[in-house]
Structures are given as C-alpha cells and as structure tokens.
N, C-alpha and C. Protein backbone atom coordinates (compact mmCIF):
# COMPACT_ATOMS: atom_id res chain seq x y z
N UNK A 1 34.45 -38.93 78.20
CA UNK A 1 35.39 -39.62 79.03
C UNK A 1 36.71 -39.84 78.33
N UNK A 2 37.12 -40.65 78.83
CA UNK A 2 38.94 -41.02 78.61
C UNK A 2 39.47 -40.25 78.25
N UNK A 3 40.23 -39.73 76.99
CA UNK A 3 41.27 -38.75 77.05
C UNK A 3 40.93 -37.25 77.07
N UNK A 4 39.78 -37.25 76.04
CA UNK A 4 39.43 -35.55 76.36
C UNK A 4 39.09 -35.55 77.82
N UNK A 5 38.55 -36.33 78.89
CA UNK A 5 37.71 -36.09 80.27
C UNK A 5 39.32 -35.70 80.91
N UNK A 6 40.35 -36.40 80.44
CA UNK A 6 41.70 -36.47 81.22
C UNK A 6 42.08 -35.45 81.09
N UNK A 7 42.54 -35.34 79.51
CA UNK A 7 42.53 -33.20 78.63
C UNK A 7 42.00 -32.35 80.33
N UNK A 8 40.42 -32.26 80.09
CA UNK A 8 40.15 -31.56 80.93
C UNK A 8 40.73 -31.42 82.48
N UNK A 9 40.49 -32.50 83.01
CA UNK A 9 40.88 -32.98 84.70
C UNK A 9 42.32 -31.92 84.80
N UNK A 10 42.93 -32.20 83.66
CA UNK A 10 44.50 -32.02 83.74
C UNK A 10 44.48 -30.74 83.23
N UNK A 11 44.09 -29.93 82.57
CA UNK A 11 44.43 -29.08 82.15
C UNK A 11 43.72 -27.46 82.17
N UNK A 12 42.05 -28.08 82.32
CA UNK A 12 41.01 -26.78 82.20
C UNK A 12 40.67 -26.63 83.45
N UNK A 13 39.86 -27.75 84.51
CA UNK A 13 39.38 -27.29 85.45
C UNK A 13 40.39 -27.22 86.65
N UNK A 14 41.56 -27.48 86.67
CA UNK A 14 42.17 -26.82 88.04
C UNK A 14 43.37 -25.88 88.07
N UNK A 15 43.23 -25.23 86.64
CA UNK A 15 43.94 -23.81 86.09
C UNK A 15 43.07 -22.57 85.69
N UNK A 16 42.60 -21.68 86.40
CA UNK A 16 41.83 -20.92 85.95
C UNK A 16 42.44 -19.88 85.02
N UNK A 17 43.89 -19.92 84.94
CA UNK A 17 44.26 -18.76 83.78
C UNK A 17 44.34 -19.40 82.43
N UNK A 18 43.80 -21.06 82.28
CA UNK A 18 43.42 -20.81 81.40
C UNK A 18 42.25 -20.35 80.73
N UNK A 19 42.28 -19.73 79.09
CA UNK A 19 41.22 -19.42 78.79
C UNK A 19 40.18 -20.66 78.27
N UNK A 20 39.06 -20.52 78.23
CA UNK A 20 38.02 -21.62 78.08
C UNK A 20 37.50 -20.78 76.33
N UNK A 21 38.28 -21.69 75.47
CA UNK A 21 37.84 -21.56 73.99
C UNK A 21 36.46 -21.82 73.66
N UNK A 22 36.12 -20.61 72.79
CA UNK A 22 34.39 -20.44 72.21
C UNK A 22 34.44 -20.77 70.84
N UNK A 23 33.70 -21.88 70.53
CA UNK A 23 33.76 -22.98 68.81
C UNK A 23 32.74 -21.80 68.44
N UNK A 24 31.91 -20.90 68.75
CA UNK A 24 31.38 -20.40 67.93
C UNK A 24 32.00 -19.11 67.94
N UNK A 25 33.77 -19.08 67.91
CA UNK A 25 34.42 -17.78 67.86
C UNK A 25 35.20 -18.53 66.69
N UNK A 26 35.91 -18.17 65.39
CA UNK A 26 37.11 -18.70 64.80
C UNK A 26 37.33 -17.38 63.75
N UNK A 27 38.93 -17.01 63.88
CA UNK A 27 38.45 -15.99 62.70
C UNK A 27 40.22 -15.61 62.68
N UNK A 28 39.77 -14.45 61.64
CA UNK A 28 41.62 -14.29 61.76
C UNK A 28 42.66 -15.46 61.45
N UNK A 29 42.23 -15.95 60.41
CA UNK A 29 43.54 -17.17 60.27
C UNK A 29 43.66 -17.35 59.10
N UNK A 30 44.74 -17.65 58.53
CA UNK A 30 44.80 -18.20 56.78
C UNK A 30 43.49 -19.66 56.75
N UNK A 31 43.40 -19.76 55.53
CA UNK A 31 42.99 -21.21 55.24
C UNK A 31 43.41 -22.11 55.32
N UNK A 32 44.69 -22.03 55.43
CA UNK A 32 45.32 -23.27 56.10
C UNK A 32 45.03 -23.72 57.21
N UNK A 33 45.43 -22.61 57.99
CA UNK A 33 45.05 -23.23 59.70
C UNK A 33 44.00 -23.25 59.84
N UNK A 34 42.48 -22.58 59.13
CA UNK A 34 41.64 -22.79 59.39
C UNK A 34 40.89 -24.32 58.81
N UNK A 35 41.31 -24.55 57.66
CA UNK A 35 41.46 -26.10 57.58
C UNK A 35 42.36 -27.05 58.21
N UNK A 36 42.88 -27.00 59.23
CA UNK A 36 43.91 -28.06 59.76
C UNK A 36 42.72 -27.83 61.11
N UNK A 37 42.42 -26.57 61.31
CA UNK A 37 41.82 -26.98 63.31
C UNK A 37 40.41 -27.19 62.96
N UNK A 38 40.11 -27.33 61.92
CA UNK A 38 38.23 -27.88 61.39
C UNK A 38 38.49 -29.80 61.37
N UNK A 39 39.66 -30.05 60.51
CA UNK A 39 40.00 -31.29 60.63
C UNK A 39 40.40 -32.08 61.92
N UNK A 40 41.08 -30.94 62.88
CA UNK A 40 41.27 -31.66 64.35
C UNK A 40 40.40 -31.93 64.96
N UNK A 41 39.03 -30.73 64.42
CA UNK A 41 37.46 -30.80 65.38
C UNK A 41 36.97 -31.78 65.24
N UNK A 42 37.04 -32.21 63.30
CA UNK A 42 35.93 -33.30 62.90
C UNK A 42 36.71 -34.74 63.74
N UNK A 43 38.03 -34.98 63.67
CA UNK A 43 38.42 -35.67 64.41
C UNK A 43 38.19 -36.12 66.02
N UNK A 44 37.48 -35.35 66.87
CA UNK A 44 37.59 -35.65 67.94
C UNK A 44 35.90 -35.45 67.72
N UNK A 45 35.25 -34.98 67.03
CA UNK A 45 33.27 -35.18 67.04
C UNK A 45 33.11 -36.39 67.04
N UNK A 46 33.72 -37.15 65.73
CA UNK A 46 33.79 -38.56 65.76
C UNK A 46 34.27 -39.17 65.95
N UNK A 47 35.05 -39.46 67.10
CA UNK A 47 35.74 -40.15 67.69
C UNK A 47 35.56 -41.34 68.27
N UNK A 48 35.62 -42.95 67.56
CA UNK A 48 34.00 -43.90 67.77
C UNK A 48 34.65 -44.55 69.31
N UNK A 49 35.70 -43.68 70.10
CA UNK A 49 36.02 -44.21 71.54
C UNK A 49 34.73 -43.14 72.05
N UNK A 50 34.30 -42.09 71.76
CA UNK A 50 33.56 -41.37 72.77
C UNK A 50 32.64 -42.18 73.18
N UNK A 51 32.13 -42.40 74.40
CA UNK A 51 31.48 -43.72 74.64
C UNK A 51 29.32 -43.07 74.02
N UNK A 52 29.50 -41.77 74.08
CA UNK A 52 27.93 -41.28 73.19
C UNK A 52 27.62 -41.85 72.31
N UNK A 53 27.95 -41.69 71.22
CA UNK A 53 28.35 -42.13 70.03
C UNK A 53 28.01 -43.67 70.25
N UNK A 54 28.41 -44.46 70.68
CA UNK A 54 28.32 -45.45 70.63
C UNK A 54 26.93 -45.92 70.98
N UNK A 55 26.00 -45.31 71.62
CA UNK A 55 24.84 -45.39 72.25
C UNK A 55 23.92 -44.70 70.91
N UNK A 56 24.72 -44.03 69.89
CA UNK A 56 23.77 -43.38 68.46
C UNK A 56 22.79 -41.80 69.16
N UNK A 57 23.38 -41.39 70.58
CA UNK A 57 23.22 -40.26 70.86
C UNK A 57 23.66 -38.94 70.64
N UNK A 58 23.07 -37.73 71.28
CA UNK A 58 23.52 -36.57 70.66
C UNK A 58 24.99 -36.38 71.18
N UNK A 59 26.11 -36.13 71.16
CA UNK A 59 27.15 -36.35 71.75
C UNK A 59 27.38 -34.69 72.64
N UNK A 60 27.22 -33.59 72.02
CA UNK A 60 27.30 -32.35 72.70
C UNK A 60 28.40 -31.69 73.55
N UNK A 61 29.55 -32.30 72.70
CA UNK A 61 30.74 -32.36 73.15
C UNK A 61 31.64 -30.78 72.42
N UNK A 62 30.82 -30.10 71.71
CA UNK A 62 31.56 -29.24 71.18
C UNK A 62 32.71 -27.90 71.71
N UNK A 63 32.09 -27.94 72.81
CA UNK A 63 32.99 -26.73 73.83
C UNK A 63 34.02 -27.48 74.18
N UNK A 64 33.67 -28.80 74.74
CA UNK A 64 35.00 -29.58 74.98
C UNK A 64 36.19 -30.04 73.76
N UNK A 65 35.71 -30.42 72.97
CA UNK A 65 35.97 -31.06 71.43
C UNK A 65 36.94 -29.41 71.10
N UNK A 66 36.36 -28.11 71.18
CA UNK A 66 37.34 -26.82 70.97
C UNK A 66 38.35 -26.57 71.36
N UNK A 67 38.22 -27.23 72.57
CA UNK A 67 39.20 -26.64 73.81
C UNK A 67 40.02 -27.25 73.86
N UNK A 68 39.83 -28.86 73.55
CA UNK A 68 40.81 -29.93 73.36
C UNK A 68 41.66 -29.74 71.84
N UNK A 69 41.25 -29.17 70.92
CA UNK A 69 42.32 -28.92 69.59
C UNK A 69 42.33 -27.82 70.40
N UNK A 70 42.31 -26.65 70.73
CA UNK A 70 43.00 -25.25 70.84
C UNK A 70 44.42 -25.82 71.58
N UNK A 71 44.41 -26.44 72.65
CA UNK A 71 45.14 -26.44 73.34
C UNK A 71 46.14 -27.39 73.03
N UNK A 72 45.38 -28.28 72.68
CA UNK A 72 46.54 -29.72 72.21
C UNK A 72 47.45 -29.07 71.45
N UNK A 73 46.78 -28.57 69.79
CA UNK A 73 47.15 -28.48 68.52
C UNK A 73 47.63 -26.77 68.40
N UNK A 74 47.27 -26.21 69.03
CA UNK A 74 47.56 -24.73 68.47
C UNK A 74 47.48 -23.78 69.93
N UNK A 75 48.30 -24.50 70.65
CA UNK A 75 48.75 -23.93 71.88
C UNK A 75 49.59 -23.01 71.54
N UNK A 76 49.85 -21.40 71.86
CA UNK A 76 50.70 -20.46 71.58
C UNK A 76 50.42 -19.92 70.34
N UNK A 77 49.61 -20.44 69.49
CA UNK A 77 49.32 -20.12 68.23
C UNK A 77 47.65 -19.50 67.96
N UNK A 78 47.16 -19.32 69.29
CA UNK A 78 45.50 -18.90 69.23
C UNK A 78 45.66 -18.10 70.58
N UNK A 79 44.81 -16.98 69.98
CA UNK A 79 44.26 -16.29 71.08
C UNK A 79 42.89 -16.01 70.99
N UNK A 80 41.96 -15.52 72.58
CA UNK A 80 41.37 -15.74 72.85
C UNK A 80 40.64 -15.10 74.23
N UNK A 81 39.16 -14.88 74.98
CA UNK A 81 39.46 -14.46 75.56
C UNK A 81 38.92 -12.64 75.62
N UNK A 82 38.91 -11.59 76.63
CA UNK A 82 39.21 -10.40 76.24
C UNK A 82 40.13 -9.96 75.50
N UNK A 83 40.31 -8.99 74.60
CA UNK A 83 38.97 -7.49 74.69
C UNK A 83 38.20 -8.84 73.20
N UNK A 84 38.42 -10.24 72.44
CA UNK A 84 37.95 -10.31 72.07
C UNK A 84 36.06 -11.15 72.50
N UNK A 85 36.07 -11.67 73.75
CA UNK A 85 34.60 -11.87 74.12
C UNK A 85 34.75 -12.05 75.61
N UNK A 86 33.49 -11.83 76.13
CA UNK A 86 33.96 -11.79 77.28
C UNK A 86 34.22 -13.20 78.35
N UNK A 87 33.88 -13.23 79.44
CA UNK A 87 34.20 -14.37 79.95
C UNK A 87 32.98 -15.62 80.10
N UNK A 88 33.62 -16.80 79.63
CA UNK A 88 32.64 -17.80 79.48
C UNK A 88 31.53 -18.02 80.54
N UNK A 89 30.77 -17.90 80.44
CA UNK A 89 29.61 -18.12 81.57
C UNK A 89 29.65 -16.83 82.54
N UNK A 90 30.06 -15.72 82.15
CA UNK A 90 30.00 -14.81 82.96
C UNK A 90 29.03 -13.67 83.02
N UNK A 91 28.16 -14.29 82.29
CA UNK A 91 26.74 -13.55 81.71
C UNK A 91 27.18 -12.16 81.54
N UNK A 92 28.12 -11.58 81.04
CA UNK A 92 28.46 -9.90 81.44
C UNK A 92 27.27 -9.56 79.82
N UNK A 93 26.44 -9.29 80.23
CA UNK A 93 25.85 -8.80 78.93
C UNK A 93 25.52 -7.25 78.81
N UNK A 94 26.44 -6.68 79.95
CA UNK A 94 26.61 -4.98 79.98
C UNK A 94 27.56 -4.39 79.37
N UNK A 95 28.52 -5.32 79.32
CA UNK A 95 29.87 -5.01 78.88
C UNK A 95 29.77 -4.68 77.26
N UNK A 96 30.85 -3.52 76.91
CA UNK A 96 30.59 -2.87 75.74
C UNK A 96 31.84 -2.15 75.74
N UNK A 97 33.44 -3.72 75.99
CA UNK A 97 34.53 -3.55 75.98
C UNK A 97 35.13 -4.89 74.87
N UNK A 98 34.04 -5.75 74.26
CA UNK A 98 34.28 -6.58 74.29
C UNK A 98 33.31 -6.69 72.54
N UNK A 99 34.37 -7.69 72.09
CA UNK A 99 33.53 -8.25 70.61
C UNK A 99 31.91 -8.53 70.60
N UNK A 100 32.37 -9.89 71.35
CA UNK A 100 31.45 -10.78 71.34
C UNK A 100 31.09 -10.75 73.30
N UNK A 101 29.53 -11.29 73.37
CA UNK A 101 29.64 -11.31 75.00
C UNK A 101 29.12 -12.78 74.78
N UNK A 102 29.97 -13.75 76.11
CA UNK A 102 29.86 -14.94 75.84
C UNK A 102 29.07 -15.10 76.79
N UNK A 103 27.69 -16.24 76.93
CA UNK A 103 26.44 -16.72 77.49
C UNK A 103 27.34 -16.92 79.19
C-alpha cells in the first residue's frame, strides 16, 4: 500500500507501454549502478511503512519493490523487455527470439 500501491495505480497498471521490470533480470551495468539500484531495493524490502512487515509476515513485494526503483531511480537509464525476455506473464515459452522467457 501507500506509496509503492500509488507508484503502481499511477504509473504501471493504466500504461501498458510500460515495461513491467524482472528482479530476477540485472546485468550489464558497472558496479556502481549495480550497487546504488541493490541499495534502492534493500530500501523499499524494508520499508517499516509497508504495512506486512509490520504483521512479521512474508512481504513478497519483490516485482513491485523492482519496478518501483527501475522507474523512480533509473528511468531512461535501464532497459528492458524484448529481444532481452519476453513478456511478463505471457507464458511465450516457444519463443526462441528472446534471452530469457518470462513465467
């Protein structure tokens, strides 16, 4: 809820060109940036407003928690997406245009 749920409302689900970032995709980047968007992640996992967390539950926020640093923090600066995986939830598991095929 609250700001990432807002993130979303506002930004993922009623734009479909955007792309929907995969946390188990990261690659291609100096160590820098790859330490600055690990630090934005750990920042929003534990975030002691997420109201989960507060209950000492599994929180399972990680697709959201991605999508919210890709976009916030490194908008124009990440790509994503085809020819590197295919489309999120689009079960294409024929496709053999593509890196990775995403669930």
């Amino acid at each position: 809820g609250g700001t990432y749920l807002s993130f979303y409302k506002q930004n993922l689900a009623t734009r479909s060109s955007v792309p929907i970032w995969n946390p188990g995709i990261l690659g291609a980047c100096d160590r820098q940036t790859g330490l600055e968007y690990y630090a934005y992640l750990l920042s929003v996992l534990v975030d002691p407003s997420l109201a989960v967390l507060s209950r000492g539950a599994f929180q399972g926020v990680n697709m959201a928690a991605a999508n919210f640093v890709a976009e916030t923090f490194f908008h124009g600066r990440s790509y994503g997406g085809e020819p590197l995986s295919s489309k999120y939830r689009g079960y294409q598991r024929d496709r053999r245009d593509v890196w990775f095929i995403h669930k």
